[in-house]
C-alpha atoms as a PDB file:
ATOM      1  CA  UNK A   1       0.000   0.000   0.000  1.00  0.00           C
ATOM      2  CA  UNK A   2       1.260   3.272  -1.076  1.00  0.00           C
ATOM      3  CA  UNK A   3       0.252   7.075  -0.870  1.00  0.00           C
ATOM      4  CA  UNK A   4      -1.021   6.796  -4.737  1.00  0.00           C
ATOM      5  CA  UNK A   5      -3.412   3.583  -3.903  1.00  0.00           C
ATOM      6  CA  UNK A   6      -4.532   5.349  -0.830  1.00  0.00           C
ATOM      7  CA  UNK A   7      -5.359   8.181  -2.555  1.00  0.00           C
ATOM      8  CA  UNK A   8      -7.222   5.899  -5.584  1.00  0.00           C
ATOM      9  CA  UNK A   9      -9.336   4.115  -2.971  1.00  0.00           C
ATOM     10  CA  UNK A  10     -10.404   7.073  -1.065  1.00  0.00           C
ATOM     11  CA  UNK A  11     -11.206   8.926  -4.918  1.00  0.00           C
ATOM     12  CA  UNK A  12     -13.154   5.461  -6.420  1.00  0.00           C
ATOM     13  CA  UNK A  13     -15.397   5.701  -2.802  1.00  0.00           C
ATOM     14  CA  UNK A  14     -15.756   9.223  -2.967  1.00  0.00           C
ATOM     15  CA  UNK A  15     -16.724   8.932  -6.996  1.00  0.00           C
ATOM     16  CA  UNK A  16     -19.458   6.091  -6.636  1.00  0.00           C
ATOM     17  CA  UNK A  17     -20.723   8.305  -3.680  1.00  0.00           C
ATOM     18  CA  UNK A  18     -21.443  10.982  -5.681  1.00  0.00           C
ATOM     19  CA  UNK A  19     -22.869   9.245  -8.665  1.00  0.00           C
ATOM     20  CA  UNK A  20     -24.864   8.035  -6.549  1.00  0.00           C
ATOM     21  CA  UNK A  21     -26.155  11.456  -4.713  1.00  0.00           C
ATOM     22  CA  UNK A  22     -26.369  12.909  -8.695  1.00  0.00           C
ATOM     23  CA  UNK A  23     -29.505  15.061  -8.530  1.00  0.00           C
ATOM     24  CA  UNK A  24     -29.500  17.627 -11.422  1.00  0.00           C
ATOM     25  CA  UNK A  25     -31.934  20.605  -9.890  1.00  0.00           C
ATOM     26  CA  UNK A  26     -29.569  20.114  -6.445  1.00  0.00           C
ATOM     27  CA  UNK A  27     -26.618  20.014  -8.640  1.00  0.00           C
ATOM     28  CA  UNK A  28     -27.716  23.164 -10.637  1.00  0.00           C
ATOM     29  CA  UNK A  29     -29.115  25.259  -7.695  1.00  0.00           C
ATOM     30  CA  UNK A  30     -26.636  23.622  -4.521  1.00  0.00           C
ATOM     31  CA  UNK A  31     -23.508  22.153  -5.960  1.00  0.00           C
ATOM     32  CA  UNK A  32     -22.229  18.952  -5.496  1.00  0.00           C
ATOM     33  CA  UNK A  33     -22.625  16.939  -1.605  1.00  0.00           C
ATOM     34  CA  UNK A  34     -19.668  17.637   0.224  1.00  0.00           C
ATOM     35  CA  UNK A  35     -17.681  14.638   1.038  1.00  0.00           C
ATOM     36  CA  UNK A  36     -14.692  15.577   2.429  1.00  0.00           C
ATOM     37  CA  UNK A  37     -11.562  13.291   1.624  1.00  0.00           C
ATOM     38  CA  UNK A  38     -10.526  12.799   5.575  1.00  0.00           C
ATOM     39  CA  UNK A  39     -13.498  12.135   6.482  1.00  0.00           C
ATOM     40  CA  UNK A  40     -13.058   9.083   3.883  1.00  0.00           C
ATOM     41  CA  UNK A  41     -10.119   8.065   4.669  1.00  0.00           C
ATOM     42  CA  UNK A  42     -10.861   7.362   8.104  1.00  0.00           C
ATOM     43  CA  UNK A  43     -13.726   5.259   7.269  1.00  0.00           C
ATOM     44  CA  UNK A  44     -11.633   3.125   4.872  1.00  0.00           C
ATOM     45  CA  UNK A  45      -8.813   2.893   7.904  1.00  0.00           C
ATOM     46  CA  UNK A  46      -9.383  -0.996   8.031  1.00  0.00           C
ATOM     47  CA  UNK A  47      -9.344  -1.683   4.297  1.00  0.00           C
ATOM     48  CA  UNK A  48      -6.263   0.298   3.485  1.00  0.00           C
ATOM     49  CA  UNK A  49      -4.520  -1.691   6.126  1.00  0.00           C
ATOM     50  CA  UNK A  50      -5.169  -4.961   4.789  1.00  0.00           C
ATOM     51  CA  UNK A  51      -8.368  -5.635   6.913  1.00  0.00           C
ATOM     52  CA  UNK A  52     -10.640  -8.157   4.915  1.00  0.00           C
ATOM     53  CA  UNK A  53     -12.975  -5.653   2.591  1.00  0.00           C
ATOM     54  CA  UNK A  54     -16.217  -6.559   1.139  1.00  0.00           C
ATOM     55  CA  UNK A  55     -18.682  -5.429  -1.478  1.00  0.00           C
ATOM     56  CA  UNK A  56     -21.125  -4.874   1.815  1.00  0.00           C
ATOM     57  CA  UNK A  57     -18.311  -3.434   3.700  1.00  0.00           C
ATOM     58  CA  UNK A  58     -18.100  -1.070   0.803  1.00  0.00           C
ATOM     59  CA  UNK A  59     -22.094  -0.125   0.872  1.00  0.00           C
ATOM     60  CA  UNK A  60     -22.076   0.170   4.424  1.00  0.00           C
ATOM     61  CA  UNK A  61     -18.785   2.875   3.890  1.00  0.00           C
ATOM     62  CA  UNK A  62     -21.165   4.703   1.310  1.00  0.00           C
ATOM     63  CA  UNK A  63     -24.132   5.037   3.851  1.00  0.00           C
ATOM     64  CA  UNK A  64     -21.723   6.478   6.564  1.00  0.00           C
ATOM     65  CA  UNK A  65     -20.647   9.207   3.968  1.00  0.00           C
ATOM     66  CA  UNK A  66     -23.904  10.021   3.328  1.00  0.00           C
ATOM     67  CA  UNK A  67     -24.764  10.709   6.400  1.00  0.00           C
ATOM     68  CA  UNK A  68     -22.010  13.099   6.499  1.00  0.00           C
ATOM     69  CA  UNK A  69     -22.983  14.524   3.388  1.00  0.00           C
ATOM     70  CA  UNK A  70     -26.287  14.985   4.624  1.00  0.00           C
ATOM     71  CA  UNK A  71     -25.601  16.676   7.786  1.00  0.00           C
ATOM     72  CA  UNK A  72     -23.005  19.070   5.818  1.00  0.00           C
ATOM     73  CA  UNK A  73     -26.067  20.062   3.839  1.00  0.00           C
ATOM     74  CA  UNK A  74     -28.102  20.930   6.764  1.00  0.00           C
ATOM     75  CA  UNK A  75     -24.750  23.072   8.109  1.00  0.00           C
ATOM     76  CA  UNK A  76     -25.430  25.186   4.922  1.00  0.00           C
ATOM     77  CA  UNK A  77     -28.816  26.610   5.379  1.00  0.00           C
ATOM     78  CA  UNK A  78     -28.849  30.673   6.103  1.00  0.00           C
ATOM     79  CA  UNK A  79     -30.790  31.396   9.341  1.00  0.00           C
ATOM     80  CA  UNK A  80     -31.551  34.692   7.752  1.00  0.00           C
ATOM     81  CA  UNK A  81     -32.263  33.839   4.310  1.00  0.00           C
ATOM     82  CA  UNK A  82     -34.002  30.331   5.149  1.00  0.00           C
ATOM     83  CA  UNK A  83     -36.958  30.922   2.701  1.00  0.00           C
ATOM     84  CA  UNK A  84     -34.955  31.440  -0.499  1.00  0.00           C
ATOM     85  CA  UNK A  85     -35.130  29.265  -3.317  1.00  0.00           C
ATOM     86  CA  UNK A  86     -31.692  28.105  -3.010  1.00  0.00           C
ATOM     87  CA  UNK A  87     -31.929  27.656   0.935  1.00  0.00           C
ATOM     88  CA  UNK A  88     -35.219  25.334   0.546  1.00  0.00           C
ATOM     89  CA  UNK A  89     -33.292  23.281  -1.945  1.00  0.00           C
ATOM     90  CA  UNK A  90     -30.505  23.247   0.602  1.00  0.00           C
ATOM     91  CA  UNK A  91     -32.861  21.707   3.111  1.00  0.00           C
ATOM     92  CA  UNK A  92     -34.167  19.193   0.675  1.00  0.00           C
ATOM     93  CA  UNK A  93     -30.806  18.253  -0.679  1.00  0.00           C
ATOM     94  CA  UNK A  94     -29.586  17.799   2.964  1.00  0.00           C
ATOM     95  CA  UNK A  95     -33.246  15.346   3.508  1.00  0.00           C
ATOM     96  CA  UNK A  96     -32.730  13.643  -0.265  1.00  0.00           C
ATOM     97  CA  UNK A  97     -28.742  12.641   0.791  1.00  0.00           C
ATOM     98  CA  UNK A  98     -30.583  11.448   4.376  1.00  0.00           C
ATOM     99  CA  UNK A  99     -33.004   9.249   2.021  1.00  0.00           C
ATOM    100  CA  UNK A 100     -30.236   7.817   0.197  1.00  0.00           C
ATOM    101  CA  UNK A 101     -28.596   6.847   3.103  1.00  0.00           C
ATOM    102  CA  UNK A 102     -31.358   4.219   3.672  1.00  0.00           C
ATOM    103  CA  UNK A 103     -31.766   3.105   0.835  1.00  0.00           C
ATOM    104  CA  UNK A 104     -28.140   2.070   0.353  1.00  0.00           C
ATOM    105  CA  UNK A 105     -28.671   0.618   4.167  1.00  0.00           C
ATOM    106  CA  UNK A 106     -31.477  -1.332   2.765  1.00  0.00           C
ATOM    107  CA  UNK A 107     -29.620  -2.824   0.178  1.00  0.00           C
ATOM    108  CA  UNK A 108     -27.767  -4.442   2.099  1.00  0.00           C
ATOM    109  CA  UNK A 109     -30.128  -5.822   4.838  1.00  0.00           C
ATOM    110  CA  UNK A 110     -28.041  -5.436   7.841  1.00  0.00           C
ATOM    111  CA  UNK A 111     -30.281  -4.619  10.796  1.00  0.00           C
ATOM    112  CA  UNK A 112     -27.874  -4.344  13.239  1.00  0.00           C
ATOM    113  CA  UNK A 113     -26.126  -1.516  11.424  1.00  0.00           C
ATOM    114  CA  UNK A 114     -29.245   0.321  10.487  1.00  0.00           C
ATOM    115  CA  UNK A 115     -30.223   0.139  14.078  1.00  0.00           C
ATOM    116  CA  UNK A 116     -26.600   1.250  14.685  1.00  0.00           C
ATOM    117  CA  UNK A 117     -26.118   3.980  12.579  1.00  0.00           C
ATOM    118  CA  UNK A 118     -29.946   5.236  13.440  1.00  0.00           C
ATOM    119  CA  UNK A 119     -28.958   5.620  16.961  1.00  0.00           C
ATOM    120  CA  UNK A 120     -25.870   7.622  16.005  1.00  0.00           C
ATOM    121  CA  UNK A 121     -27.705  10.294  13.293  1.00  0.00           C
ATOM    122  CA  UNK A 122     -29.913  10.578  16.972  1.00  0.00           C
ATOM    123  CA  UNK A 123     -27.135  11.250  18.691  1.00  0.00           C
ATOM    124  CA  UNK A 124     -26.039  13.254  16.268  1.00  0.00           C
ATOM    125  CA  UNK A 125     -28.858  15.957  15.595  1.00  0.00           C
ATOM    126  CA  UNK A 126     -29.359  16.481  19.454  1.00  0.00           C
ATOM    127  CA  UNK A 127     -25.610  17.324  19.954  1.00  0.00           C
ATOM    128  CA  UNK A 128     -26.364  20.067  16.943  1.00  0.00           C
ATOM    129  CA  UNK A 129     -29.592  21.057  18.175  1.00  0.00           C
ATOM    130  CA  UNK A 130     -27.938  21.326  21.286  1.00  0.00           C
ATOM    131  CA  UNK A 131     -25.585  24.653  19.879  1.00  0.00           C
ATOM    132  CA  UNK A 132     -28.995  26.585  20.028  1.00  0.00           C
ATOM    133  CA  UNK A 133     -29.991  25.853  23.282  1.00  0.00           C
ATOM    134  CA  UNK A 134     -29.587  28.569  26.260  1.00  0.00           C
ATOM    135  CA  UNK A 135     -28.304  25.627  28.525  1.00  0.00           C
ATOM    136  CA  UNK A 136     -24.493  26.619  29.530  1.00  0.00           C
ATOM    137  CA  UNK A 137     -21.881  23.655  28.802  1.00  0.00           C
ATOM    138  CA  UNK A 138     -18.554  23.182  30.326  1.00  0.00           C
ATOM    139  CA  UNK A 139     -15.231  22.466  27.444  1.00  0.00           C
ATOM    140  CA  UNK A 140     -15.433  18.832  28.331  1.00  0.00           C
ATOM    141  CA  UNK A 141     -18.855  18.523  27.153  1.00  0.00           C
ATOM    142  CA  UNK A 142     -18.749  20.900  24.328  1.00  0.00           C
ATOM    143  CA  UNK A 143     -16.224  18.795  22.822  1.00  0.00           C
ATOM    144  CA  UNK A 144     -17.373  15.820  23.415  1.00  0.00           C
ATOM    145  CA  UNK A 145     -20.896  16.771  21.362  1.00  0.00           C
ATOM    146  CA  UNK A 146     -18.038  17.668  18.563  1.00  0.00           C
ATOM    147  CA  UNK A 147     -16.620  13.910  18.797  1.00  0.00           C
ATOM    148  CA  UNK A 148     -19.931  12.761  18.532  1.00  0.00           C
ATOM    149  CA  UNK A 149     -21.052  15.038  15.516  1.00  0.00           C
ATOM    150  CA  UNK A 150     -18.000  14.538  13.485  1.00  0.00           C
ATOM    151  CA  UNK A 151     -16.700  10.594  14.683  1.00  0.00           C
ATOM    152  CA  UNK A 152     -19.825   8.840  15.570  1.00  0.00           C
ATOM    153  CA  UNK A 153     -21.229   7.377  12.891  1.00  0.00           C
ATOM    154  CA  UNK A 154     -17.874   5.988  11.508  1.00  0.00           C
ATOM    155  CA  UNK A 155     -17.070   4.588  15.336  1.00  0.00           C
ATOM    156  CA  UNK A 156     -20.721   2.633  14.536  1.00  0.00           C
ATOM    157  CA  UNK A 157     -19.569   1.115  11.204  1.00  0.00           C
ATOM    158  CA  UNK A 158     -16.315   0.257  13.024  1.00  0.00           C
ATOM    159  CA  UNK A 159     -17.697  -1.244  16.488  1.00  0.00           C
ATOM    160  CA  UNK A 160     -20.529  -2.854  13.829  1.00  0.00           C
ATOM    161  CA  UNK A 161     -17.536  -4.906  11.585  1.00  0.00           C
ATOM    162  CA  UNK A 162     -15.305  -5.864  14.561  1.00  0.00           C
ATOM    163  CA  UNK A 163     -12.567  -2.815  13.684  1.00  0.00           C
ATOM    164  CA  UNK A 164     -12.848  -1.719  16.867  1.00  0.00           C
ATOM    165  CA  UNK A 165      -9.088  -1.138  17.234  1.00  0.00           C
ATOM    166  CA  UNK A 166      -9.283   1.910  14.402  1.00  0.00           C
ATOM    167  CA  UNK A 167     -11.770   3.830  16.411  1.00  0.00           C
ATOM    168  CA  UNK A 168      -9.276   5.884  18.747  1.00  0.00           C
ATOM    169  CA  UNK A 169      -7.356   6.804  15.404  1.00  0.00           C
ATOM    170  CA  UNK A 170     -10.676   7.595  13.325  1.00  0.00           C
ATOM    171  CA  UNK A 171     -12.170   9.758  15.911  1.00  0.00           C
ATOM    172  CA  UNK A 172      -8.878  11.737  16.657  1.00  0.00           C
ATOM    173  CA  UNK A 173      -8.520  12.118  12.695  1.00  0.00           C
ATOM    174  CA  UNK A 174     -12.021  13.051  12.002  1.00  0.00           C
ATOM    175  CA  UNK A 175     -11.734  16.035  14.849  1.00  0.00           C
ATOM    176  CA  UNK A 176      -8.870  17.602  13.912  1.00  0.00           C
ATOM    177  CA  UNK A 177     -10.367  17.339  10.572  1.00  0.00           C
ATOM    178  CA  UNK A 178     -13.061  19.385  11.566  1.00  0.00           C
ATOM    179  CA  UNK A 179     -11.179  21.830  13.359  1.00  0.00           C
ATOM    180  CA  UNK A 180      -8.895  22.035  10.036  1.00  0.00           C
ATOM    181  CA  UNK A 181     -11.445  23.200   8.216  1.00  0.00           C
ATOM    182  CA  UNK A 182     -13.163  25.548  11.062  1.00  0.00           C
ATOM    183  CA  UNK A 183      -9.563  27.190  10.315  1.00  0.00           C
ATOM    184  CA  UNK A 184      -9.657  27.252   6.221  1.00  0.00           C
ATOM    185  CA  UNK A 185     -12.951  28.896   6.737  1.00  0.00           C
ATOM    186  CA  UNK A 186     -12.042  31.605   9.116  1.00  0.00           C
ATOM    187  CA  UNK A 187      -8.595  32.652   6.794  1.00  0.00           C
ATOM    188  CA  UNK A 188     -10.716  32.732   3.885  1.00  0.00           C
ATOM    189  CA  UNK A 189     -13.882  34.610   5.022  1.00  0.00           C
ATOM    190  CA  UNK A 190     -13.702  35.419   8.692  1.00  0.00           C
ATOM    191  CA  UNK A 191     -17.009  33.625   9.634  1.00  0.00           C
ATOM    192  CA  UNK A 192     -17.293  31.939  12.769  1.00  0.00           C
ATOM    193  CA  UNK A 193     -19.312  28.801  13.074  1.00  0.00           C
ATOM    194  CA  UNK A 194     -21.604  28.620  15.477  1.00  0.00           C
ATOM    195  CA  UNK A 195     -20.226  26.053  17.451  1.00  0.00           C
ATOM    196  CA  UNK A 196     -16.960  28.104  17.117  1.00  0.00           C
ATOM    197  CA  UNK A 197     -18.505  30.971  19.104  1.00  0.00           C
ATOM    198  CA  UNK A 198     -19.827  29.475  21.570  1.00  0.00           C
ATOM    199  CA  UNK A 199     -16.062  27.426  22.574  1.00  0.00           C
ATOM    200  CA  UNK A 200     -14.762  31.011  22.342  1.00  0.00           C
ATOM    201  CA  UNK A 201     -16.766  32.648  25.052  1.00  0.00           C
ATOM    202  CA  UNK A 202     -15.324  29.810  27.672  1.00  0.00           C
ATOM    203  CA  UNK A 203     -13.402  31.763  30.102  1.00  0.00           C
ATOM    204  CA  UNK A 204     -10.561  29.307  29.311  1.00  0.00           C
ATOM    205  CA  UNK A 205     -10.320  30.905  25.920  1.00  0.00           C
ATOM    206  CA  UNK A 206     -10.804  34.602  27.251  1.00  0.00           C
ATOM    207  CA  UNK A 207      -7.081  35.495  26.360  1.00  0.00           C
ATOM    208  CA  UNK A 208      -6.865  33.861  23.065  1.00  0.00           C
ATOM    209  CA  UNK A 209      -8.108  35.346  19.837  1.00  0.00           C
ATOM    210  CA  UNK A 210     -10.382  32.608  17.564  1.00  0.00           C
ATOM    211  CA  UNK A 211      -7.620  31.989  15.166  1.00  0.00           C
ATOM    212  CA  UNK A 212      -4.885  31.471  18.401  1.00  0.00           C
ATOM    213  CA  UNK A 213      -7.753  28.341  19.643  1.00  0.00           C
ATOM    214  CA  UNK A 214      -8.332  26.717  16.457  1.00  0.00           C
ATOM    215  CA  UNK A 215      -4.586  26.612  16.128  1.00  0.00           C
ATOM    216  CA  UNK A 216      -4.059  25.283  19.636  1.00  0.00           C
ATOM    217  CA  UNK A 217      -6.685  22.653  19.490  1.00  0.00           C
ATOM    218  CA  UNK A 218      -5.052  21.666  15.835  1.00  0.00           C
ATOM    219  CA  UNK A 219      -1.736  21.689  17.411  1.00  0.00           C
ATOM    220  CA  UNK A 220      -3.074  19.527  20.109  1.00  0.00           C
ATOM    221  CA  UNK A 221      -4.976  17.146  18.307  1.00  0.00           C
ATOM    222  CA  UNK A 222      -2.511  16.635  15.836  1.00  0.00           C
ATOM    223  CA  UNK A 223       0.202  15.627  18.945  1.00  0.00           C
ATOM    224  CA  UNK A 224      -2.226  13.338  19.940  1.00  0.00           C
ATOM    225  CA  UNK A 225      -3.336  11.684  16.546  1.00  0.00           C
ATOM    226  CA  UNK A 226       0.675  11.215  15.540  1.00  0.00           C
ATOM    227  CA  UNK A 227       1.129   9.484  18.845  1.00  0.00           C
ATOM    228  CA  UNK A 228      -2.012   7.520  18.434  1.00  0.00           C
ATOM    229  CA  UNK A 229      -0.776   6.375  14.774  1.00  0.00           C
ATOM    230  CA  UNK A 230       3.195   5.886  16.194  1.00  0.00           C
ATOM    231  CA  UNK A 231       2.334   3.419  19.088  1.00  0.00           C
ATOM    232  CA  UNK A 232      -0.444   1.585  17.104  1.00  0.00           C
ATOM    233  CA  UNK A 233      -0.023  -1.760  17.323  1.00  0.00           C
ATOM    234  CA  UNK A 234      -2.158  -2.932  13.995  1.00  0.00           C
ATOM    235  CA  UNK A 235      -0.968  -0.105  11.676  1.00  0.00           C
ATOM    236  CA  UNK A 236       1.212  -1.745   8.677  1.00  0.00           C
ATOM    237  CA  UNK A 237       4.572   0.592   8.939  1.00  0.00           C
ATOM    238  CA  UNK A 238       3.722   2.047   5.198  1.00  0.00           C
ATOM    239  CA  UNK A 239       0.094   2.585   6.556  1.00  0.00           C
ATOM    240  CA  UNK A 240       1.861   4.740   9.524  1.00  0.00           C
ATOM    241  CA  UNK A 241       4.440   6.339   7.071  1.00  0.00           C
ATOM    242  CA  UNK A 242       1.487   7.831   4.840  1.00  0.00           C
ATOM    243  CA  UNK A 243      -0.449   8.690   7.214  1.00  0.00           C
ATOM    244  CA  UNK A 244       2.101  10.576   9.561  1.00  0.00           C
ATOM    245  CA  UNK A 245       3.353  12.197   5.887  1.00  0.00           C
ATOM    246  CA  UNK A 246      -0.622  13.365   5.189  1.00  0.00           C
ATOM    247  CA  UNK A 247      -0.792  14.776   8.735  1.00  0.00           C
ATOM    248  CA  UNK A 248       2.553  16.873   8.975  1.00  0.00           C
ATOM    249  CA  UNK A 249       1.990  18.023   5.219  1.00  0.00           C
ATOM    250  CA  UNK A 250      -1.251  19.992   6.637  1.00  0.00           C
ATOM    251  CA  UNK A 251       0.497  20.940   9.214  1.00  0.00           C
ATOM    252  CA  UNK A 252       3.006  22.834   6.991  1.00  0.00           C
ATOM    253  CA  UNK A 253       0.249  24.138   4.872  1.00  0.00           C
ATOM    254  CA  UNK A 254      -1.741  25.858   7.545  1.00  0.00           C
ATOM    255  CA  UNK A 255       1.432  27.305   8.547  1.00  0.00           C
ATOM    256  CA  UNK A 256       2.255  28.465   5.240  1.00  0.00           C
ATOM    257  CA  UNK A 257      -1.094  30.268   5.165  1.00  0.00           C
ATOM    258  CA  UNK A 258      -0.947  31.604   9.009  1.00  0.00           C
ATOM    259  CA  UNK A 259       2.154  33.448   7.640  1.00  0.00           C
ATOM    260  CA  UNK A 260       0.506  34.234   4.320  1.00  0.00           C
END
């Protein structure tokens, strides 16, 4: 396995995803789902390290992307401009991605999974819904609702097909993916999410400015995730090598832009 395959596998998954999401009003009015590739790679952990892959395995990937697809969808919609055209196809693209998610599920027949996964899109929605509730939240559980939002539903597929020994790595990767692009957003427009501004107001953060705690909790993550990767016992060395190459290559581009 090499940085080319990886990057082949992750591209065919991502491809079939969206050929499968293809919707040409959505397409025209929306633009494509957003699957984003480390979100991707994560899922396929197991499979690019040798772990026995099949054509199920490969639906059941799909369905988890979906989901993230969907919920990325949702993320989009304007609270101020909620009833244009655009926004209400938002909302339905976000619901027809959802719909496809099941279906693919269904294909497959796996009830455990769907019973899985359901639980975790639960789990999901009330840590979002949670962001607009006047209930104050200490760090701990703030980022915990952000583990859950961003790693759950590829921890399910994982506990669900016995990789259960991938899930520290996915869930460390899939964060500080998250937080990665929290950054790229704020560098190239200056919005805030609005998950962002609520971790800001914690007194903890008081003395920081927003770009000086994405880059700490970047910095921090990506400690952790190299570690994580270094001392993993299952990892093939080339697996390690590509990965530890993929995370200190963003690291040097969001440096690179910081001094930009």
């Amino acid at each position: 396995m090499n940085a080319t395959i990886i990057e082949e596998q992750v591209s065919q998954l991502k491809n079939n995803i969206l050929k499968q999401l293809h919707h040409r009003t959505l397409l025209q009015f929306t633009g494509q789902p957003v699957i984003e590739d480390d979100q991707l790679l994560y899922l396929l952990l197991p499979k690019l390290n040798g772990e026995q892959w099949s054509q199920q395995l490969d639906f059941a990937a799909s369905a988890v992307a979906m989901i993230y697809a969907a919920l990325h969808g949702h993320e989009l919609i304007d609270e101020q401009e909620a009833t244009s055209k655009s926004q209400q196809l938002t909302v339905l693209g976000g619901d027809y991605y959802s719909g496809m998610y099941y279906t693919t599920l269904a294909a497959i027949s796996d009830i455990q999974l769907i019973r899985s996964l359901s639980g975790a899109v639960v789990k999901i929605s009330e840590c979002k819904t949670a962001v607009y509730e006047p209930e104050k939240r200490n760090l701990e559980e703030w980022f915990e609702a952000i583990r859950v939002i961003e790693a759950m539903a590829t921890q399910q597929f994982m506990k669900r097909y016995d990789f259960d020994c991938y899930i520290e790595i996915a869930e460390l990767g899939l964060v500080l993916a998250r937080f990665k692009r929290e950054m790229k957003q704020w560098q190239e427009t200056h919005q805030k999410t609005r998950f962002m501004k609520i971790l800001e107001q914690h007194e903890e953060y008081v003395s920081m400015s927003y770009e000086q705690i994405l880059q700490h909790q970047i910095s921090d993550l990506s400690s952790k995730l190299i570690r994580s990767i270094k001392s993993s016992p299952i990892l093939l060395d080339e697996v390690k090598t590509i990965m530890l190459q993929h995370i200190e290559s963003d690291v040097r581009e969001h440096q690179t832009m910081r001094e930009g």
